[in-house]
PDB file of N, CA and C in Angstrom:
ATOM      1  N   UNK A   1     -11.130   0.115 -56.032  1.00  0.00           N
ATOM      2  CA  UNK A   1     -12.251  -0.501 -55.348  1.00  0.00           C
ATOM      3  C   UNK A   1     -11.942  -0.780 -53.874  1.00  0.00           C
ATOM      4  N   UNK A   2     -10.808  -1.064 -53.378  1.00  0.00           N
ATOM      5  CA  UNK A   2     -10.563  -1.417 -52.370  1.00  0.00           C
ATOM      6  C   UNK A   2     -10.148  -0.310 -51.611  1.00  0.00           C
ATOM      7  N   UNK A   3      -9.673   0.955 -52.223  1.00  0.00           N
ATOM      8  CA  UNK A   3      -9.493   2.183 -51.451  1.00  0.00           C
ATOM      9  C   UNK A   3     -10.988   2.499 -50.814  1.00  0.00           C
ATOM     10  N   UNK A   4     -12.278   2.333 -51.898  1.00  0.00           N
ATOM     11  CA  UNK A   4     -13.518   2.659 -50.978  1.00  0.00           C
ATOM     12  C   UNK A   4     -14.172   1.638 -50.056  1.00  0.00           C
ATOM     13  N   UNK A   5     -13.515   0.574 -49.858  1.00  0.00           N
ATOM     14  CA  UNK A   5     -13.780   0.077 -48.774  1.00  0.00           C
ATOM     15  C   UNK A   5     -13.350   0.274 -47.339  1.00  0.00           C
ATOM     16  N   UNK A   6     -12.091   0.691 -47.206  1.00  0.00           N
ATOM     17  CA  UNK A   6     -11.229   0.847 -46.672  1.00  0.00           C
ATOM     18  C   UNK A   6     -12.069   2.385 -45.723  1.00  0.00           C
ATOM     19  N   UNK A   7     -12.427   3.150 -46.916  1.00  0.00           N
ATOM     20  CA  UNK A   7     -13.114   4.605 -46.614  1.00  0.00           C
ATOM     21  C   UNK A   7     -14.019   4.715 -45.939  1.00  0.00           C
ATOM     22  N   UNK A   8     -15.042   3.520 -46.396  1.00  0.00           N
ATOM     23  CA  UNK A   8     -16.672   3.420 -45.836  1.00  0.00           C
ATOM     24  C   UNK A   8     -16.077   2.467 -44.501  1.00  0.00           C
ATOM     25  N   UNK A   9     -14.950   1.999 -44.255  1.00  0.00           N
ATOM     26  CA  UNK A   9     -14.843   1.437 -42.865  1.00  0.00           C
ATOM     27  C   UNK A   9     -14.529   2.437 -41.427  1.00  0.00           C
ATOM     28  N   UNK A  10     -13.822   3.204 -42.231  1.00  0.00           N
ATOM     29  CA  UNK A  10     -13.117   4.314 -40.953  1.00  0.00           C
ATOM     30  C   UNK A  10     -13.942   5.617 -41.245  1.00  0.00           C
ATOM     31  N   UNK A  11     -15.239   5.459 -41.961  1.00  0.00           N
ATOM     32  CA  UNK A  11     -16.362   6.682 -42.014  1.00  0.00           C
ATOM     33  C   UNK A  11     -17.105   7.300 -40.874  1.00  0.00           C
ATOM     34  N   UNK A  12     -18.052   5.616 -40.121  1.00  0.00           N
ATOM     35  CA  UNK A  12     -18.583   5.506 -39.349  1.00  0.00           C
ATOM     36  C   UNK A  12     -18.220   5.792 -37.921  1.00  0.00           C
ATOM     37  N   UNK A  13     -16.835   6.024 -37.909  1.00  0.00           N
ATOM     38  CA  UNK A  13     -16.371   6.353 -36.175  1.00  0.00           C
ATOM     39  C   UNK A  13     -15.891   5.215 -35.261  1.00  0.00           C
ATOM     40  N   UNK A  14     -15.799   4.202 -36.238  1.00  0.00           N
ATOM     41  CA  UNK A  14     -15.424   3.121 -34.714  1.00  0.00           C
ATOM     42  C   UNK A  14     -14.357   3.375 -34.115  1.00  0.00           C
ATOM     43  N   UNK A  15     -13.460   4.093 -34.374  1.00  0.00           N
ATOM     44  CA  UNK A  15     -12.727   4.096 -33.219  1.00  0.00           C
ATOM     45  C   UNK A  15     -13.033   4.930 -32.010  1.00  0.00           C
ATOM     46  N   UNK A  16     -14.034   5.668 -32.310  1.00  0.00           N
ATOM     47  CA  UNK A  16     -14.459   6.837 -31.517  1.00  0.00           C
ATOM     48  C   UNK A  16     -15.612   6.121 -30.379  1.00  0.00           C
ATOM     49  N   UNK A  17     -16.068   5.212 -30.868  1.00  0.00           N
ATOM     50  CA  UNK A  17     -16.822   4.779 -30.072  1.00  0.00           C
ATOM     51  C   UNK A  17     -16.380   4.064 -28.928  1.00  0.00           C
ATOM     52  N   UNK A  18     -15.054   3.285 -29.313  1.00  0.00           N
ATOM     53  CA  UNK A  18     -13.899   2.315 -28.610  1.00  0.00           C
ATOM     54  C   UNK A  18     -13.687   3.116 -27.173  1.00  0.00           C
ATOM     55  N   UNK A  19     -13.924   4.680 -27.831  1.00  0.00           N
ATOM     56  CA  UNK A  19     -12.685   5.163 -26.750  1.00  0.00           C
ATOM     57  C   UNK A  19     -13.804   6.046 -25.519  1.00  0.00           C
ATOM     58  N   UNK A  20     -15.185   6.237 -26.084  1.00  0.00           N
ATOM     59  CA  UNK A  20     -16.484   6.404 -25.535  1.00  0.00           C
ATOM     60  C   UNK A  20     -16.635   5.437 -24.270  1.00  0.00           C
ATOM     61  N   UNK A  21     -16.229   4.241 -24.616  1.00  0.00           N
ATOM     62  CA  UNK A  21     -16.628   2.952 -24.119  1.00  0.00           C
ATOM     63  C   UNK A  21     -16.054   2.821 -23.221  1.00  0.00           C
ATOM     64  N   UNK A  22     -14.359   2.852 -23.012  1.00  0.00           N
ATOM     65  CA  UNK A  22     -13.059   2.689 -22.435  1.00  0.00           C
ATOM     66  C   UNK A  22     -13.092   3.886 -21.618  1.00  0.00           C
ATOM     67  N   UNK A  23     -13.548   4.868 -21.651  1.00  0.00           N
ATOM     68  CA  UNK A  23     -13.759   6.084 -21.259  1.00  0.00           C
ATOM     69  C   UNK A  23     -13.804   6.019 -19.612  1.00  0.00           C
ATOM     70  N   UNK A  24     -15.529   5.558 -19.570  1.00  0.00           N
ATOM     71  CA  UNK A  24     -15.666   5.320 -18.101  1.00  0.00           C
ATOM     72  C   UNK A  24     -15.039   4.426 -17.136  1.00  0.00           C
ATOM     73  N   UNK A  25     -14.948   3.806 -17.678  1.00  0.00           N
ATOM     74  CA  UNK A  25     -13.764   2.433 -16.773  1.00  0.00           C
ATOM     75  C   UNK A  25     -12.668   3.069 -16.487  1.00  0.00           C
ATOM     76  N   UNK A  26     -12.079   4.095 -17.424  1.00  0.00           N
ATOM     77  CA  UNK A  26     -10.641   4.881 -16.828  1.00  0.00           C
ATOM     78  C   UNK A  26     -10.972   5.456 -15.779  1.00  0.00           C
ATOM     79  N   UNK A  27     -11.999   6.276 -15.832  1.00  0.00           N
ATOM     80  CA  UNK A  27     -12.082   7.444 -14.986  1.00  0.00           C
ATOM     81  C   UNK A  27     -12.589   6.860 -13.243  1.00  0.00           C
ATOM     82  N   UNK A  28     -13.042   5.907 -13.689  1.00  0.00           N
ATOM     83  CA  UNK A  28     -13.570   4.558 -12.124  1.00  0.00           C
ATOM     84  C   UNK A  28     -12.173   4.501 -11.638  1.00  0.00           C
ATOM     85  N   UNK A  29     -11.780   3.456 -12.671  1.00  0.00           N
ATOM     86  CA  UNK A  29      -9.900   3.312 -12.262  1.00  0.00           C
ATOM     87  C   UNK A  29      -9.476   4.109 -11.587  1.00  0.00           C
ATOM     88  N   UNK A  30      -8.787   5.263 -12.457  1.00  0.00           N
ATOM     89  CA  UNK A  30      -8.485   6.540 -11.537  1.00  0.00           C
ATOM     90  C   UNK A  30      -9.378   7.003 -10.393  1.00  0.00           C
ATOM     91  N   UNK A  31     -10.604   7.303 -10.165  1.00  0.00           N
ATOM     92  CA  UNK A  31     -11.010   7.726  -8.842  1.00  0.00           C
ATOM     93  C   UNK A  31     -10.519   6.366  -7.868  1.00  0.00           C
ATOM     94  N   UNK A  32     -10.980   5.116  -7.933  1.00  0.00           N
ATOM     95  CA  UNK A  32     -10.383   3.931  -7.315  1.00  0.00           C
ATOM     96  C   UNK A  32      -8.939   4.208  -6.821  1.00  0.00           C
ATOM     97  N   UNK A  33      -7.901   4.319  -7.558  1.00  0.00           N
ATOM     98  CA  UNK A  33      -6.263   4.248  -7.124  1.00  0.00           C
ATOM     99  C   UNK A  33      -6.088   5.779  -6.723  1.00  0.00           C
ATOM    100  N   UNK A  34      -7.101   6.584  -6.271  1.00  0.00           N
ATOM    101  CA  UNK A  34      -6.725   7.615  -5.546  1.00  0.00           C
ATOM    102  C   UNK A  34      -7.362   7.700  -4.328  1.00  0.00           C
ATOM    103  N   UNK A  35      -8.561   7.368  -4.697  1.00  0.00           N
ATOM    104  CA  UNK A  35      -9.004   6.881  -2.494  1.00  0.00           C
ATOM    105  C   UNK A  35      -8.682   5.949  -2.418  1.00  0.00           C
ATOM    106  N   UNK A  36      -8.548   4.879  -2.524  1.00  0.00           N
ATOM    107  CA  UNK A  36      -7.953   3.668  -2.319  1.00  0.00           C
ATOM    108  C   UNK A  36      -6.418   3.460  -1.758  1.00  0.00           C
ATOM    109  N   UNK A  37      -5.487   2.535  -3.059  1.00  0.00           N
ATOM    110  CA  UNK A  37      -4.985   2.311  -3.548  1.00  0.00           C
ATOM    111  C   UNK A  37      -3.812   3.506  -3.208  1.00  0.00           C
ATOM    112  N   UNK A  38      -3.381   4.670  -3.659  1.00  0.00           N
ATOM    113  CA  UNK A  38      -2.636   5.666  -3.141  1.00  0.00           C
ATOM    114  C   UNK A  38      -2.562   5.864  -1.703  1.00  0.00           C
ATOM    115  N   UNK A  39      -3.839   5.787  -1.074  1.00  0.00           N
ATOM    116  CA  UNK A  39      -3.550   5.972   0.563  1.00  0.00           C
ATOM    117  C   UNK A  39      -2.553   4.986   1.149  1.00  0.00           C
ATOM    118  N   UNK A  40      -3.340   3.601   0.729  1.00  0.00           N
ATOM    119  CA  UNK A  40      -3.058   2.732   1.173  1.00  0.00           C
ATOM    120  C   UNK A  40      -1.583   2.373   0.840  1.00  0.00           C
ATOM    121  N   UNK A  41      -1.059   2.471   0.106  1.00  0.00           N
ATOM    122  CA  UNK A  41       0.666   2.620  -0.159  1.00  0.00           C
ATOM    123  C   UNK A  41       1.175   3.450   1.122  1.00  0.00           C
ATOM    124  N   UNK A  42       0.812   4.491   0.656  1.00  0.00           N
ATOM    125  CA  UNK A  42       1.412   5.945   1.612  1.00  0.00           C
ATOM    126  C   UNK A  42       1.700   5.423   3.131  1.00  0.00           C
ATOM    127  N   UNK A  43       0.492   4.683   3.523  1.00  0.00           N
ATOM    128  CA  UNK A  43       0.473   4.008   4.875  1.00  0.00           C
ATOM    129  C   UNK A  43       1.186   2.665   5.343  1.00  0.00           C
ATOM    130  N   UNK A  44       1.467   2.191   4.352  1.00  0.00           N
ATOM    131  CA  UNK A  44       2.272   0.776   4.544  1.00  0.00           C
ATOM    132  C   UNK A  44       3.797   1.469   4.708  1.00  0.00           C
ATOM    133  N   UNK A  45       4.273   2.666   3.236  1.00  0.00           N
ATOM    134  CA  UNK A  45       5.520   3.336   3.585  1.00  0.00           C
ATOM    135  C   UNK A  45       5.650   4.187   4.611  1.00  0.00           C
ATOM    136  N   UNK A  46       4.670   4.389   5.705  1.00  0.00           N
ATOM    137  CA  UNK A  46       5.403   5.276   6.858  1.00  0.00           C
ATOM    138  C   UNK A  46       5.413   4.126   7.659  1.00  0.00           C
ATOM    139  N   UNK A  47       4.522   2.903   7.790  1.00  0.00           N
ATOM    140  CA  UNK A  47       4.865   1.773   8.966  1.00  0.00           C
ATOM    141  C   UNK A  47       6.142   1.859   8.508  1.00  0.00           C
ATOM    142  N   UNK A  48       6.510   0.481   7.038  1.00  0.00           N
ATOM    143  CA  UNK A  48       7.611   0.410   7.000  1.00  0.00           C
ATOM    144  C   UNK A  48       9.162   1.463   7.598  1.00  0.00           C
ATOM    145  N   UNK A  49       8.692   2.689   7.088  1.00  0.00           N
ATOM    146  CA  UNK A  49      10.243   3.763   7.706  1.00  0.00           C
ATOM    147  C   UNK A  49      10.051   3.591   9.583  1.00  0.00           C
ATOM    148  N   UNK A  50       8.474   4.054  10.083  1.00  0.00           N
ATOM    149  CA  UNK A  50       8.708   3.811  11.646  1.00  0.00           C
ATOM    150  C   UNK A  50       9.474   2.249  11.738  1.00  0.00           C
ATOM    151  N   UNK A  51       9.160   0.859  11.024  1.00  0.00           N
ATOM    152  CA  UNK A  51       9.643  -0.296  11.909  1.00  0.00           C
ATOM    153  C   UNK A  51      11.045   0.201  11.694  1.00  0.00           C
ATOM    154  N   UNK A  52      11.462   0.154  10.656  1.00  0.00           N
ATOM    155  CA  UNK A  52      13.069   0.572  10.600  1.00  0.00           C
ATOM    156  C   UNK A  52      14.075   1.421  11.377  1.00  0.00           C
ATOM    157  N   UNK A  53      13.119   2.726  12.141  1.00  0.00           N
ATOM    158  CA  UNK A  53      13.748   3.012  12.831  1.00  0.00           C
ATOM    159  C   UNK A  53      13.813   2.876  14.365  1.00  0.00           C
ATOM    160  N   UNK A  54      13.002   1.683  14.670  1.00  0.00           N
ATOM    161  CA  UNK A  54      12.615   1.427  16.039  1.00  0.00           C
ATOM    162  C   UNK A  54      13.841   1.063  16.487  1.00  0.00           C
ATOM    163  N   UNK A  55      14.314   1.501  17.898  1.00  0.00           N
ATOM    164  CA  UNK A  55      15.198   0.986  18.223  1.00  0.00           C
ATOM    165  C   UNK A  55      15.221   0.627  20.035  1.00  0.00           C
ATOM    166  N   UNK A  56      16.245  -0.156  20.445  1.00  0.00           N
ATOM    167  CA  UNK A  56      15.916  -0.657  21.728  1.00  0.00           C
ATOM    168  C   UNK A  56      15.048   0.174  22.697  1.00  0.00           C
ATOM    169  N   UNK A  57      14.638  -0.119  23.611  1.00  0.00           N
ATOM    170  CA  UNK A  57      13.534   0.602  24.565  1.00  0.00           C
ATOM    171  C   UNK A  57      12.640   1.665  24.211  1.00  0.00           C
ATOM    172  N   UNK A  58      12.434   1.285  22.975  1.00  0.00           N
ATOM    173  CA  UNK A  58      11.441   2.199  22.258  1.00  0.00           C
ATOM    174  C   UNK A  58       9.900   1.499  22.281  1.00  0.00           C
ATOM    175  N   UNK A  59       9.168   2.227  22.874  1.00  0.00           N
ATOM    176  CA  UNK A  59       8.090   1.546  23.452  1.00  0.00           C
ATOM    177  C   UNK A  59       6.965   1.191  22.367  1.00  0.00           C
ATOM    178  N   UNK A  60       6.411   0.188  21.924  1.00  0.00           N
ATOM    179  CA  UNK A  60       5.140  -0.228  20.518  1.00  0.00           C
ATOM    180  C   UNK A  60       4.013  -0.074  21.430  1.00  0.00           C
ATOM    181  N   UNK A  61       3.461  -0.369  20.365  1.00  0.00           N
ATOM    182  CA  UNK A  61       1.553   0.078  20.548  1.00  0.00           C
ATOM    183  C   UNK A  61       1.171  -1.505  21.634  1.00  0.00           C
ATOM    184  N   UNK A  62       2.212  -2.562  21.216  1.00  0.00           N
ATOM    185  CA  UNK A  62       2.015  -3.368  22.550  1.00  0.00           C
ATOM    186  C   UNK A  62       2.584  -3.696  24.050  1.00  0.00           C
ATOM    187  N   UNK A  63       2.968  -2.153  24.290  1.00  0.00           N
ATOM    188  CA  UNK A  63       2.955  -1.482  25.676  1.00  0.00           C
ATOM    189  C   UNK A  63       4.248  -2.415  26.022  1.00  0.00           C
ATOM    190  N   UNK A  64       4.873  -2.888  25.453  1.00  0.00           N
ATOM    191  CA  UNK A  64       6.234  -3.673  25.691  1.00  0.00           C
ATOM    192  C   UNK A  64       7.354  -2.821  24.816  1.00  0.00           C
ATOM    193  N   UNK A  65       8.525  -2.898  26.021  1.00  0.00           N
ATOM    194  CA  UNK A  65       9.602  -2.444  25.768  1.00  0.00           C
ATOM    195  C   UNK A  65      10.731  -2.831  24.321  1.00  0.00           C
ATOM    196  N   UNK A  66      11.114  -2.706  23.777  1.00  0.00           N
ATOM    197  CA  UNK A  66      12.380  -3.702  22.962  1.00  0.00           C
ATOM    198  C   UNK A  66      13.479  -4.011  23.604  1.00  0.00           C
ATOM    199  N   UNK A  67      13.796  -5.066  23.740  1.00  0.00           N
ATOM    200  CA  UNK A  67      15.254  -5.492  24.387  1.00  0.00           C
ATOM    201  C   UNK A  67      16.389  -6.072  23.189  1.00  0.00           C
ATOM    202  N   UNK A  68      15.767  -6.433  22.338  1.00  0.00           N
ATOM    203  CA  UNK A  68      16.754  -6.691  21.509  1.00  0.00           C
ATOM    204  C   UNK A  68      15.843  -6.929  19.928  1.00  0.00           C
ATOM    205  N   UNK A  69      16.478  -6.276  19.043  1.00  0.00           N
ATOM    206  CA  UNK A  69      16.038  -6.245  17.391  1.00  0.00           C
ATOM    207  C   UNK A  69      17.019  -7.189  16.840  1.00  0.00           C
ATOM    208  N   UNK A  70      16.134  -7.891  16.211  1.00  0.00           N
ATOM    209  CA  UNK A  70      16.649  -8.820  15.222  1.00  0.00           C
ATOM    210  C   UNK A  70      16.771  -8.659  13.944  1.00  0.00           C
ATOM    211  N   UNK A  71      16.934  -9.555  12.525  1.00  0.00           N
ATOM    212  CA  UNK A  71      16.549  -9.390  11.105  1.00  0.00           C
ATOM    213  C   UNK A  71      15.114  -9.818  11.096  1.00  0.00           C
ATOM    214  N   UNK A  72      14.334 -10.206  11.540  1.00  0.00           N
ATOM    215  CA  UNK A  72      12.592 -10.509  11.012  1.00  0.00           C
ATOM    216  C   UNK A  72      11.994 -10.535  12.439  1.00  0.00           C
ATOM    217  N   UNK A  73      12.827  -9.967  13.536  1.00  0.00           N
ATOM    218  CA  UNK A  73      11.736  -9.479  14.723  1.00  0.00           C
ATOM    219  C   UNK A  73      12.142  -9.461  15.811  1.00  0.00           C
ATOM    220  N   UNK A  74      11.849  -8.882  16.880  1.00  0.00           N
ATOM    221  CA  UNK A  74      11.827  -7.917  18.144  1.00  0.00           C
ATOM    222  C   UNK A  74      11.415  -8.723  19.525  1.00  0.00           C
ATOM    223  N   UNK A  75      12.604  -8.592  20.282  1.00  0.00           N
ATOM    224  CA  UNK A  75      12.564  -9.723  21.690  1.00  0.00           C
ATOM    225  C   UNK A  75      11.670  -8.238  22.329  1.00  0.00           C
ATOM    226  N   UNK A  76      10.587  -8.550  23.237  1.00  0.00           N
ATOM    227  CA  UNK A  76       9.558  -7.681  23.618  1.00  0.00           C
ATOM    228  C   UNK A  76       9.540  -7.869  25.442  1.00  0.00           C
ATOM    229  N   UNK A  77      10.091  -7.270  26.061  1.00  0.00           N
ATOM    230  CA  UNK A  77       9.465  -7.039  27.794  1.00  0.00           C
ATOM    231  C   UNK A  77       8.496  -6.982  27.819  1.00  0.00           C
ATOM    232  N   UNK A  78       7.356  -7.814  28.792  1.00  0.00           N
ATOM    233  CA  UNK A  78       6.359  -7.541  28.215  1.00  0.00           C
ATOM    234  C   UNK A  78       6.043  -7.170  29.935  1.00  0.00           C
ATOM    235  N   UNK A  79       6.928  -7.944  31.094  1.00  0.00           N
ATOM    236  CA  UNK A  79       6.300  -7.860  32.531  1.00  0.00           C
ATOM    237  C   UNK A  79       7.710  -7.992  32.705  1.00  0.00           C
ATOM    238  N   UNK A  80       7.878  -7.813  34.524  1.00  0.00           N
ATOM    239  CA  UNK A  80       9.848  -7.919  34.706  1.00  0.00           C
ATOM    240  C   UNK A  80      10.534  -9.127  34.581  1.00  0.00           C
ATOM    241  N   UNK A  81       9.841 -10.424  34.259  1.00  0.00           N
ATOM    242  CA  UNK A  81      10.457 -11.377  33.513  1.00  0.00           C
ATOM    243  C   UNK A  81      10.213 -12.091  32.319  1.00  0.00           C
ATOM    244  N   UNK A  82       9.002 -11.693  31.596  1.00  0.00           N
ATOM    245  CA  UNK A  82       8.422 -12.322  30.475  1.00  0.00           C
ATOM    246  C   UNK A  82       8.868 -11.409  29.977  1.00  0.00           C
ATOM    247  N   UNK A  83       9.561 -12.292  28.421  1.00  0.00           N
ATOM    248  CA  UNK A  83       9.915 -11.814  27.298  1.00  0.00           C
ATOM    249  C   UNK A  83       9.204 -12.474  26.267  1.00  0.00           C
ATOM    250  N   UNK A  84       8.749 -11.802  25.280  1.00  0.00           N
ATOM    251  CA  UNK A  84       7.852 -11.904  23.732  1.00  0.00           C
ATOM    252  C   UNK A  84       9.146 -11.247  22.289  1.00  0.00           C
ATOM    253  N   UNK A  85       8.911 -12.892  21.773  1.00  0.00           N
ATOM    254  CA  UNK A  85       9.895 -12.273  20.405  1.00  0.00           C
ATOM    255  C   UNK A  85       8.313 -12.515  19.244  1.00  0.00           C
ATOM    256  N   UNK A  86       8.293 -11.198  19.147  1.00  0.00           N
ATOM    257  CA  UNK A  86       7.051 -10.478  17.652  1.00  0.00           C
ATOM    258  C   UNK A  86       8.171 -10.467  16.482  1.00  0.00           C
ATOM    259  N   UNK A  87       7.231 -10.582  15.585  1.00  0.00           N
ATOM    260  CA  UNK A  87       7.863 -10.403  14.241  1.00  0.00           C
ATOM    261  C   UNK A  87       7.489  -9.100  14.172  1.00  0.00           C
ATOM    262  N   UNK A  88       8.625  -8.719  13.435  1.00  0.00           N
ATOM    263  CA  UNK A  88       8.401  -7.233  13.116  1.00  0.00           C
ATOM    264  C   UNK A  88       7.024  -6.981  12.493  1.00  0.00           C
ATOM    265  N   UNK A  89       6.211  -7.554  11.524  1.00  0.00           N
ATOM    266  CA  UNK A  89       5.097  -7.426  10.533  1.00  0.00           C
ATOM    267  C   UNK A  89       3.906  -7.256  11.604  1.00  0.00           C
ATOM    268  N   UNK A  90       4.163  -7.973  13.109  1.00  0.00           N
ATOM    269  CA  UNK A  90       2.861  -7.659  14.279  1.00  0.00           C
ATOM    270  C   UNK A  90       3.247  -6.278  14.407  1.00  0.00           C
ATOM    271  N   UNK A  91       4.010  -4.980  14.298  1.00  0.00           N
ATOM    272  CA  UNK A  91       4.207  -4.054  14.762  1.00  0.00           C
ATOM    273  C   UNK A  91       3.056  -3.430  14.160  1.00  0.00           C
ATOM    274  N   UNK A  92       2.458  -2.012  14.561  1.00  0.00           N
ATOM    275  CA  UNK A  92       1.699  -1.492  13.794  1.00  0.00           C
ATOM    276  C   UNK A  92       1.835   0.382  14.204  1.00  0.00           C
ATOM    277  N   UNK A  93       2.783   0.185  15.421  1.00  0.00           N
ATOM    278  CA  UNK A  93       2.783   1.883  15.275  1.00  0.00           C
ATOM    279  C   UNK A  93       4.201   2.011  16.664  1.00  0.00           C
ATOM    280  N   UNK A  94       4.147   2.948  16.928  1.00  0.00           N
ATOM    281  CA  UNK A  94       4.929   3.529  18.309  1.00  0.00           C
ATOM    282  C   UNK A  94       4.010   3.958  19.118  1.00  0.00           C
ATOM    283  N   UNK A  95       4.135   3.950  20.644  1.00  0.00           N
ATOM    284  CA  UNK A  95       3.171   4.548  21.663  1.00  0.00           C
ATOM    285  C   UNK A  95       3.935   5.885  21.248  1.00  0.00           C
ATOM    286  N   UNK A  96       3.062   7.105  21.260  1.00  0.00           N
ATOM    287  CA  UNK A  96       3.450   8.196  21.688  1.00  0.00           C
ATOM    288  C   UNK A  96       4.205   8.874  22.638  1.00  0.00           C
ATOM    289  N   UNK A  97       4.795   9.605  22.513  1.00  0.00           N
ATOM    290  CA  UNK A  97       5.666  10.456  24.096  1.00  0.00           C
ATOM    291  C   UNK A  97       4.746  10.888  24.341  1.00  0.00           C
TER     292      UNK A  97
END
């Protein structure tokens, strides 16, 4: 008696429906963490490798020189006697050659 209960439970498909359901939310997910989410990594890991390899008189996107690198940030020339110490995390690129 209890084997045909068991039978008439897993007859109807519920698990099939579970996975109908769960279905679209994956496929959102996934399109989401690929425009999104994937770029946006990709772009934090090339800042991160450029700050790392910045090194003295290497010129930033805030048109100031480096005079001296620290552990959490960067003494900055900014005019021939003003100096600016930025944290590394204000960096956001290199001026171009």
């Amino acid at each position: 008696m209890t084997m045909n209960v068991y039978l008439l439970m897993f007859q109807d498909g519920g698990g099939t429906s579970l996975i109908w359901t769960l279905l679209p939310f994956v496929f959102i997910f996934g399109i989401f963490y690929f425009l999104v989410i994937l770029p946006q990594k990709r772009q934090k890991q090339q800042l991160q490798e450029l700050i790392t390899q910045l090194k003295i008189n290497d010129e930033v996107v805030t048109i100031g020189k480096i005079k001296e690198v620290k552990d959490t940030s960067f003494i900055i020339q900014s005019a021939e006697k003003s100096f600016l110490e930025v944290g590394k995390s204000a960096v956001v690129g290199k001026k171009p050659e």
